[in-house]
N, C-alpha and C. Protein backbone atom coordinates (compact mmCIF):
# COMPACT_ATOMS: atom_id res chain seq x y z
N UNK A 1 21.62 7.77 5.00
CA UNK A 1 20.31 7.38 4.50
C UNK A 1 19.41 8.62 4.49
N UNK A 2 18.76 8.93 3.60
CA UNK A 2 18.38 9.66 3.21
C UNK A 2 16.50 10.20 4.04
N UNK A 3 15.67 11.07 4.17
CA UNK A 3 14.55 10.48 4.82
C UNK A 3 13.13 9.94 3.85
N UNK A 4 13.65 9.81 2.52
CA UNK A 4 12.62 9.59 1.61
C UNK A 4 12.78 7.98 1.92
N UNK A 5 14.25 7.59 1.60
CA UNK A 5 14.67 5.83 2.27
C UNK A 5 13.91 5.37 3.35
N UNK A 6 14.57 6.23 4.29
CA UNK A 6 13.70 6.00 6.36
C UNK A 6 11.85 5.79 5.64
N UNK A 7 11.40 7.05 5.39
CA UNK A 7 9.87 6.71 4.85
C UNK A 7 9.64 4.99 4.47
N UNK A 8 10.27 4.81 3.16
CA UNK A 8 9.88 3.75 2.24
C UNK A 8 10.39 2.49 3.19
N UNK A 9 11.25 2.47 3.71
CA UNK A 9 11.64 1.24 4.58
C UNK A 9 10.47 1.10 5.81
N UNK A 10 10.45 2.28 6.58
CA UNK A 10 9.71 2.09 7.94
C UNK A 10 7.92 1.85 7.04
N UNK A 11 7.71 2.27 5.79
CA UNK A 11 6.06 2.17 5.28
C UNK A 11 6.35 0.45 5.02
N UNK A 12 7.47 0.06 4.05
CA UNK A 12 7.63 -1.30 3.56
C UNK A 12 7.50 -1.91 5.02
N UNK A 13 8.21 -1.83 6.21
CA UNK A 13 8.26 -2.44 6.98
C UNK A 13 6.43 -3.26 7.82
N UNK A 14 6.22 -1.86 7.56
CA UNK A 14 4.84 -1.70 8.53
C UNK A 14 3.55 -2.72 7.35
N UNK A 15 3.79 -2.35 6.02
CA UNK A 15 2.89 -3.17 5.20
C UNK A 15 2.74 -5.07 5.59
N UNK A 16 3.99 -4.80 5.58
CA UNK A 16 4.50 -6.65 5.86
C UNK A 16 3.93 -6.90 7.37
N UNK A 17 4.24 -6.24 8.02
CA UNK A 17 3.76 -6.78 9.75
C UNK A 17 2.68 -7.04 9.28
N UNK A 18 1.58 -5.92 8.46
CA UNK A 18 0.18 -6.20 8.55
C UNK A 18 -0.33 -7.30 7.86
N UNK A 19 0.99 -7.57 6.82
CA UNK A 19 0.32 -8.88 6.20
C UNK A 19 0.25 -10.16 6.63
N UNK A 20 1.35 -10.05 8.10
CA UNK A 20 1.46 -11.22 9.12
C UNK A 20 0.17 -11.17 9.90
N UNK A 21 -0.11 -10.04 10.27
CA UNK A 21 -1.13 -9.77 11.05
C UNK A 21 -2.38 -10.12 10.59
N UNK A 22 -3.08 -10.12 9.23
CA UNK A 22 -4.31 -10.48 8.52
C UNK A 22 -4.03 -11.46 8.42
N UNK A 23 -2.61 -12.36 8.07
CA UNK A 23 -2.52 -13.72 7.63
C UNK A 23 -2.94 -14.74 9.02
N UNK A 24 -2.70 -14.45 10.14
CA UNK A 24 -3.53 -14.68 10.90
C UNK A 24 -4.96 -14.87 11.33
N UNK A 25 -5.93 -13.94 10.83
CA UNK A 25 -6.72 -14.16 10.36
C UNK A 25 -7.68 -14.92 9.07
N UNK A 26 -6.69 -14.41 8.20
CA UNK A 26 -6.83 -15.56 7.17
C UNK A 26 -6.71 -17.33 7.70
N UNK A 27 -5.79 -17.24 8.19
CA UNK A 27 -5.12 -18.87 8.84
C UNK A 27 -6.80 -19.29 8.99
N UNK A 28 -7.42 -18.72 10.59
CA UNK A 28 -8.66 -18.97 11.02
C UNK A 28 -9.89 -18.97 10.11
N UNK A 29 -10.02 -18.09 9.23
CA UNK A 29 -11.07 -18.07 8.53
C UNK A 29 -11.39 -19.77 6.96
N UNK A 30 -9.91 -19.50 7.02
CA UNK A 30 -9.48 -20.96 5.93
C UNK A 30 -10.16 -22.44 6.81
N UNK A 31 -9.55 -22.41 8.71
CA UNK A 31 -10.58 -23.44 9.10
C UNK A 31 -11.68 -23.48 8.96
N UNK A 32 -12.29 -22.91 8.96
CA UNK A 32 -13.71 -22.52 9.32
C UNK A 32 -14.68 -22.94 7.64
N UNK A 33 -13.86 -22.55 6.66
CA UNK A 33 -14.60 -22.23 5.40
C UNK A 33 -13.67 -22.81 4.33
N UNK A 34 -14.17 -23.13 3.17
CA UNK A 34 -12.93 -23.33 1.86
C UNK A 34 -12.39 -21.77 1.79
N UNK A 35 -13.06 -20.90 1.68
CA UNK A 35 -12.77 -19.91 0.62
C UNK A 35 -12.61 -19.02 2.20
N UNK A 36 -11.92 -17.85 2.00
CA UNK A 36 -12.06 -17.24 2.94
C UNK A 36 -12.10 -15.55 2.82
N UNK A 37 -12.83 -14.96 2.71
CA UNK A 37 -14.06 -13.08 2.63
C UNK A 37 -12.72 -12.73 1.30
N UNK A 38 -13.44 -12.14 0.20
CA UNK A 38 -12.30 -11.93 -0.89
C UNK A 38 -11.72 -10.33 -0.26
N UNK A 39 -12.08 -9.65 0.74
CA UNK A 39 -11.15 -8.41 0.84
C UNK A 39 -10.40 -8.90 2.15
N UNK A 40 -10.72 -9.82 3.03
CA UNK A 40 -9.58 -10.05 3.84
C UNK A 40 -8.10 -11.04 2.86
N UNK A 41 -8.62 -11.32 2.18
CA UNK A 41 -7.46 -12.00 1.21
C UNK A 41 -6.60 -11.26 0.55
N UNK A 42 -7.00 -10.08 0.41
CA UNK A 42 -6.92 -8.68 -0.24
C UNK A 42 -6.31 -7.86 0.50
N UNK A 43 -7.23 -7.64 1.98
CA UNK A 43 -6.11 -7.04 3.19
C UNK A 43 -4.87 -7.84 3.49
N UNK A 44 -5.00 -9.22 3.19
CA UNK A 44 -3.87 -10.21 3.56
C UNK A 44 -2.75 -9.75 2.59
N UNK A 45 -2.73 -9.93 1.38
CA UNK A 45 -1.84 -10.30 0.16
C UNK A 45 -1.64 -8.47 -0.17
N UNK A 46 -2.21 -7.71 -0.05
CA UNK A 46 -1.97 -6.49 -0.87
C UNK A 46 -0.71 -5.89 -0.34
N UNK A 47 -0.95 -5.83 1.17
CA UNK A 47 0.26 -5.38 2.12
C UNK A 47 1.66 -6.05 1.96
N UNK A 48 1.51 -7.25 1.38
CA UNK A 48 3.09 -8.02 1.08
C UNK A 48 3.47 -7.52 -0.35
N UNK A 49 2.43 -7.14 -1.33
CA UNK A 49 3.04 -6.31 -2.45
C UNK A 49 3.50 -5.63 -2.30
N UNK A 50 2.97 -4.60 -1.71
CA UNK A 50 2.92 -2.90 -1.18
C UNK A 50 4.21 -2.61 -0.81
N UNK A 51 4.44 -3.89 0.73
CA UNK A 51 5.78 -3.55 1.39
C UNK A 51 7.11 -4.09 0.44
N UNK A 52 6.74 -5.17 -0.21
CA UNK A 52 8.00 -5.01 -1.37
C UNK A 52 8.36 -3.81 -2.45
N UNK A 53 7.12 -3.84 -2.64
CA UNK A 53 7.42 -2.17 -3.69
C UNK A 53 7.74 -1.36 -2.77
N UNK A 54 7.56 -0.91 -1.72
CA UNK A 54 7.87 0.19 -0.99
C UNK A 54 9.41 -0.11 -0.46
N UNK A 55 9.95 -1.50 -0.16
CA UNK A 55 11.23 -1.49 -0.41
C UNK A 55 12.13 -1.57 -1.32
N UNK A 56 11.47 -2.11 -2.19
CA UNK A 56 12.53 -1.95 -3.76
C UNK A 56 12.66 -0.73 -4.17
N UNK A 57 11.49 0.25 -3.70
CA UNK A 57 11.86 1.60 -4.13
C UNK A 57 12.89 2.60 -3.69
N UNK A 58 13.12 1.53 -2.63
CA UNK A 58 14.60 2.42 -1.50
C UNK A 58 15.37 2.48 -2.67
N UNK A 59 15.49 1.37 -3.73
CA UNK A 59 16.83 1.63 -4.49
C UNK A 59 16.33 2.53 -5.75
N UNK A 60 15.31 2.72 -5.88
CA UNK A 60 14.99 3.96 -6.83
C UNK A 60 15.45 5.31 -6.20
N UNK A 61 14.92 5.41 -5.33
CA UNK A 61 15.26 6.81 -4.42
C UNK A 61 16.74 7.03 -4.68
N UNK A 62 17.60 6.18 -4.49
CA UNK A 62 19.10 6.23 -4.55
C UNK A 62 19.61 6.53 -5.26
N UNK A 63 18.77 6.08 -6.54
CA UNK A 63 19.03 6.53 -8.35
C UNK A 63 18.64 7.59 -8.87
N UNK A 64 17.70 8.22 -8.27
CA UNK A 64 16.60 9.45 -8.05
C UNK A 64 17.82 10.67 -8.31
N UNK A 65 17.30 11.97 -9.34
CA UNK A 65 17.71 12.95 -9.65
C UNK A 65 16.80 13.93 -8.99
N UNK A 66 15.38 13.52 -8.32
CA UNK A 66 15.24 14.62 -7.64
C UNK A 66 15.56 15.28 -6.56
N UNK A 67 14.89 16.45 -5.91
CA UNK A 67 15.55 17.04 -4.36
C UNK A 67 14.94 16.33 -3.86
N UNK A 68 15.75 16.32 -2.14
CA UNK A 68 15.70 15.45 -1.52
C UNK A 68 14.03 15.82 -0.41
N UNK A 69 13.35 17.12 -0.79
CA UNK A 69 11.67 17.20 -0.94
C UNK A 69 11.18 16.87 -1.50
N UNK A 70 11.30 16.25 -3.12
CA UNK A 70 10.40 15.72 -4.02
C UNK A 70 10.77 14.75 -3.86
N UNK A 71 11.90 14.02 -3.44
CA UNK A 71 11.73 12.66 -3.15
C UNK A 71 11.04 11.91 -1.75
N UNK A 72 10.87 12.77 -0.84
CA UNK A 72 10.26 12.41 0.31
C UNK A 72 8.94 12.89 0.37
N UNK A 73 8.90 13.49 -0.37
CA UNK A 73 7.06 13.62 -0.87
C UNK A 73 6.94 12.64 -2.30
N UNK A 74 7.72 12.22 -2.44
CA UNK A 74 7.10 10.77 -3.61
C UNK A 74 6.70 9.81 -2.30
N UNK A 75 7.67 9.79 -1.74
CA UNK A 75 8.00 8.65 -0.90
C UNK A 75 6.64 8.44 0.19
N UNK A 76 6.04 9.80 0.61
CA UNK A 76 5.30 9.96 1.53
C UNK A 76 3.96 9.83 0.67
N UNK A 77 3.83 9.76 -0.40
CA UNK A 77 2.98 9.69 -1.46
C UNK A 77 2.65 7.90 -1.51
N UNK A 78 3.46 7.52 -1.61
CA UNK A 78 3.20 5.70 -1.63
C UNK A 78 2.89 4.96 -0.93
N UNK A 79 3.42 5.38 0.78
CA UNK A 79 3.46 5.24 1.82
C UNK A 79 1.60 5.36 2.00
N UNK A 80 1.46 6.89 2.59
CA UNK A 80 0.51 7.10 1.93
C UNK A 80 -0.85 6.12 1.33
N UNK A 81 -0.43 5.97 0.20
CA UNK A 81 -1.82 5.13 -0.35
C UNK A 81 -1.28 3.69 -0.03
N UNK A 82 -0.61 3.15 0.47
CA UNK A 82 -0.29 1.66 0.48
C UNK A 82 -1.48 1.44 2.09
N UNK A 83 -0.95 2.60 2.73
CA UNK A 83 -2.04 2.92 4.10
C UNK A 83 -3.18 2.84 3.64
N UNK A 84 -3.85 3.70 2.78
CA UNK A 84 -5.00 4.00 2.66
C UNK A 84 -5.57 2.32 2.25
N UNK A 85 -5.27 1.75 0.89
CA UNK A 85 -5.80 0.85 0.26
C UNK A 85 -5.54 -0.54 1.08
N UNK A 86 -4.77 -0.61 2.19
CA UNK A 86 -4.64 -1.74 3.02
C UNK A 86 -6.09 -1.64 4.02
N UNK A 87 -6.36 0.08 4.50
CA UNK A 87 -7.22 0.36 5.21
C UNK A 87 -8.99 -0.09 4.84
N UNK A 88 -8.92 0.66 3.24
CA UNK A 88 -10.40 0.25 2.46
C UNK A 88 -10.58 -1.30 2.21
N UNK A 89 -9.41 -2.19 1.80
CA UNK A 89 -9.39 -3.67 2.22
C UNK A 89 -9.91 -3.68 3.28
N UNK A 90 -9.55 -3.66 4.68
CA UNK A 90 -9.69 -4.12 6.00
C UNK A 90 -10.79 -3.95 6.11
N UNK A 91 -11.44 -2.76 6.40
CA UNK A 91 -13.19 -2.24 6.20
C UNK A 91 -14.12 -3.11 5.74
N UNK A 92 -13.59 -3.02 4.16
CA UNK A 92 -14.43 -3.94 3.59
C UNK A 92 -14.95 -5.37 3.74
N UNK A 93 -13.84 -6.00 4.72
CA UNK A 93 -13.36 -7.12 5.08
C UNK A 93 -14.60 -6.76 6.42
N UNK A 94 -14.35 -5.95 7.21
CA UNK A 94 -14.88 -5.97 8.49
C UNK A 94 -16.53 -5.69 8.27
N UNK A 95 -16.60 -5.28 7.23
CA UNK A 95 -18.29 -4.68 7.13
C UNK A 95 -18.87 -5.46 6.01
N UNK A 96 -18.10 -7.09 6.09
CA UNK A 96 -18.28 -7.89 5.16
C UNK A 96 -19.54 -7.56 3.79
N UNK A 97 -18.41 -6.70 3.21
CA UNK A 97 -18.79 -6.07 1.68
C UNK A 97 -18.38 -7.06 0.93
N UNK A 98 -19.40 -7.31 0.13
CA UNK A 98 -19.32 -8.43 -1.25
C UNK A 98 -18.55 -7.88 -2.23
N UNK A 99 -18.92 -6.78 -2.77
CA UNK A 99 -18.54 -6.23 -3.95
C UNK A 99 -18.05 -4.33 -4.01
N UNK A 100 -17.37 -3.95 -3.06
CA UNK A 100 -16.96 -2.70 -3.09
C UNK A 100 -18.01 -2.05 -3.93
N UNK A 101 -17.93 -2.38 -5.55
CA UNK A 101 -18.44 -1.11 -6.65
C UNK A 101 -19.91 -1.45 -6.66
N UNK A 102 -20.73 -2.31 -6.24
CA UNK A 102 -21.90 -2.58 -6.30
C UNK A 102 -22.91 -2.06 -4.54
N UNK A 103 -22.02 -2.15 -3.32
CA UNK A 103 -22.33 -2.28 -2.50
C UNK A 103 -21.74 -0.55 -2.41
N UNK A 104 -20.47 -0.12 -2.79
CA UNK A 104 -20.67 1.66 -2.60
C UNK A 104 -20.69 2.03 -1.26
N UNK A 105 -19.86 1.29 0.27
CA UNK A 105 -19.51 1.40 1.21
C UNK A 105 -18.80 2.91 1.35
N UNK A 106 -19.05 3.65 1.65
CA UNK A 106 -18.68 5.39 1.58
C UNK A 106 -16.95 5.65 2.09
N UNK A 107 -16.73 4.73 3.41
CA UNK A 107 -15.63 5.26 3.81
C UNK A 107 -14.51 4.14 3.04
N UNK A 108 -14.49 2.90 2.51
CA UNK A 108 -13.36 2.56 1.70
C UNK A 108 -13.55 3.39 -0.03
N UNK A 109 -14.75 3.79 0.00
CA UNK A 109 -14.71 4.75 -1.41
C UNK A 109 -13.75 5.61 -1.19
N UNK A 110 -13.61 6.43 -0.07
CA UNK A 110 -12.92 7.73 0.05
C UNK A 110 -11.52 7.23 0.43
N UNK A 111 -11.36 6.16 0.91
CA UNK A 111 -9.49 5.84 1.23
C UNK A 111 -9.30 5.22 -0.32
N UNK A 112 -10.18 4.71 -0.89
CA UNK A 112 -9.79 4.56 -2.63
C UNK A 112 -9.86 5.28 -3.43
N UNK A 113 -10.27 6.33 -3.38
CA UNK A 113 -10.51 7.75 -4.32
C UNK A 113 -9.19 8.44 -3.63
N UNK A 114 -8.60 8.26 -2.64
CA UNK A 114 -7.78 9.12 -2.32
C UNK A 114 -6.10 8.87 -2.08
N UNK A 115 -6.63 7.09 -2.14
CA UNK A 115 -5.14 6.09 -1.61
C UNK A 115 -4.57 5.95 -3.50
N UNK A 116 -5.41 5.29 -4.44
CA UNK A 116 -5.01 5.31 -5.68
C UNK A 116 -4.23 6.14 -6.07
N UNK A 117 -4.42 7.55 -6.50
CA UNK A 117 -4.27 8.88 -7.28
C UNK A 117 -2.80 8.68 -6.20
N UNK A 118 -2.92 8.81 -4.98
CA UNK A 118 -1.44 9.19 -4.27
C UNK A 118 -0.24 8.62 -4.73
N UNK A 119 -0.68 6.82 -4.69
CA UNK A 119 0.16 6.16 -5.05
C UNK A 119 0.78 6.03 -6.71
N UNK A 120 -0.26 6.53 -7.78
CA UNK A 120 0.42 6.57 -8.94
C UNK A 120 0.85 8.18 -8.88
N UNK A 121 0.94 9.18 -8.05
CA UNK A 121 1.60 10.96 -8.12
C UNK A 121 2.67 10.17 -7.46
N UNK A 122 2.82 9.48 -6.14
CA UNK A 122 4.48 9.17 -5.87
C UNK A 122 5.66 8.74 -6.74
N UNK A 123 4.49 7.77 -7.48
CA UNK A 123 5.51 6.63 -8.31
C UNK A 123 5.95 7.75 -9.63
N UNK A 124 5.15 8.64 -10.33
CA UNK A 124 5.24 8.87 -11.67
C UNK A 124 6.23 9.89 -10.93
N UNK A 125 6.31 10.29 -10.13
CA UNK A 125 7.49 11.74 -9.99
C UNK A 125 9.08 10.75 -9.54
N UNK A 126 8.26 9.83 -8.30
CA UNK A 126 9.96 8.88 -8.88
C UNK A 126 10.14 8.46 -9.89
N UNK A 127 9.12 7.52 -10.95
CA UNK A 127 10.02 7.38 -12.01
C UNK A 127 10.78 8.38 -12.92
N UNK A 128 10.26 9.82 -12.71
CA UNK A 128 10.66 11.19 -13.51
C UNK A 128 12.18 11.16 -12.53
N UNK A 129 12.00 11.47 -11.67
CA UNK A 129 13.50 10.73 -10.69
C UNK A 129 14.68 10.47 -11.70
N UNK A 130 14.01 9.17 -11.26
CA UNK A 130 15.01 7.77 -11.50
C UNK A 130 15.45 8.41 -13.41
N UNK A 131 14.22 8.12 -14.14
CA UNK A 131 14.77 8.50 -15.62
C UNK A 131 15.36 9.62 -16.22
N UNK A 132 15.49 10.30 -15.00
CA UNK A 132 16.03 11.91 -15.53
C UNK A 132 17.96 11.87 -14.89
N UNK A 133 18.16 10.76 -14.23
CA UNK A 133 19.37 10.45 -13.47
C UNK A 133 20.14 9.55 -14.49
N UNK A 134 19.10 8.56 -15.31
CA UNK A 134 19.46 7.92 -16.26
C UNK A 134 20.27 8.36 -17.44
């Protein structure tokens, strides 16, 4: 196994705990209310995307024509922003922000100005990867 794999498995892994972990919270907040804060729903649900893409990508990596540095810097690239944008969720969630782009909270601006861009430089150099193996 390769360590771009180890990355994407141990990041996939860690996304999912957290989505057990907010879903917990979610659970409580659902008693309490119909609706429950739209970025803890967001911290809830994003991390179960995240960690599936971050494991389905184990089998890109595998298919992957790049070196085994550009693939663990894709890899550390996704990882990376799946962190960041689970993080600017949570925040937002905790500093019960209505509207991210209206309200302009400084520190999920900067894990989203910085978690985005990472995660589409990981993916576009794996898919250059994957389609150049093709």
């Amino acid at each position: 196994m390769s360590d771009a794999e180890r990355v994407l498995i141990v990041g996939g892994m860690l996304n999912l705990g957290y989505g057990y972990v907010t879903g917990l919270f979610f659970a409580v907040a659902r008693q309490r209310r119909e609706y429950a804060h739209r970025y803890l729903v967001m911290a809830h649900v994003g991390p179960y995307m995240q960690g599936a893409m971050l494991l389905g990508l184990v089998f890109a990596v595998r298919l992957s024509a790049l070196s085994a540095d550009n693939e663990l810097m894709a890899a550390a690239a996704l990882v990376f922003s799946s962190i960041a944008i689970a993080a600017k969720d949570t925040i937002n969630w905790l500093q019960d922000v209505r509207d991210e782009y209206v309200d302009r909270p400084i520190v999920p601006r900067i894990l989203g100005a910085v978690g985005a861009p990472a995660g589409v430089l990981g993916f576009v150099m794996l898919a250059v990867g994957v389609f150049r193996a093709l």
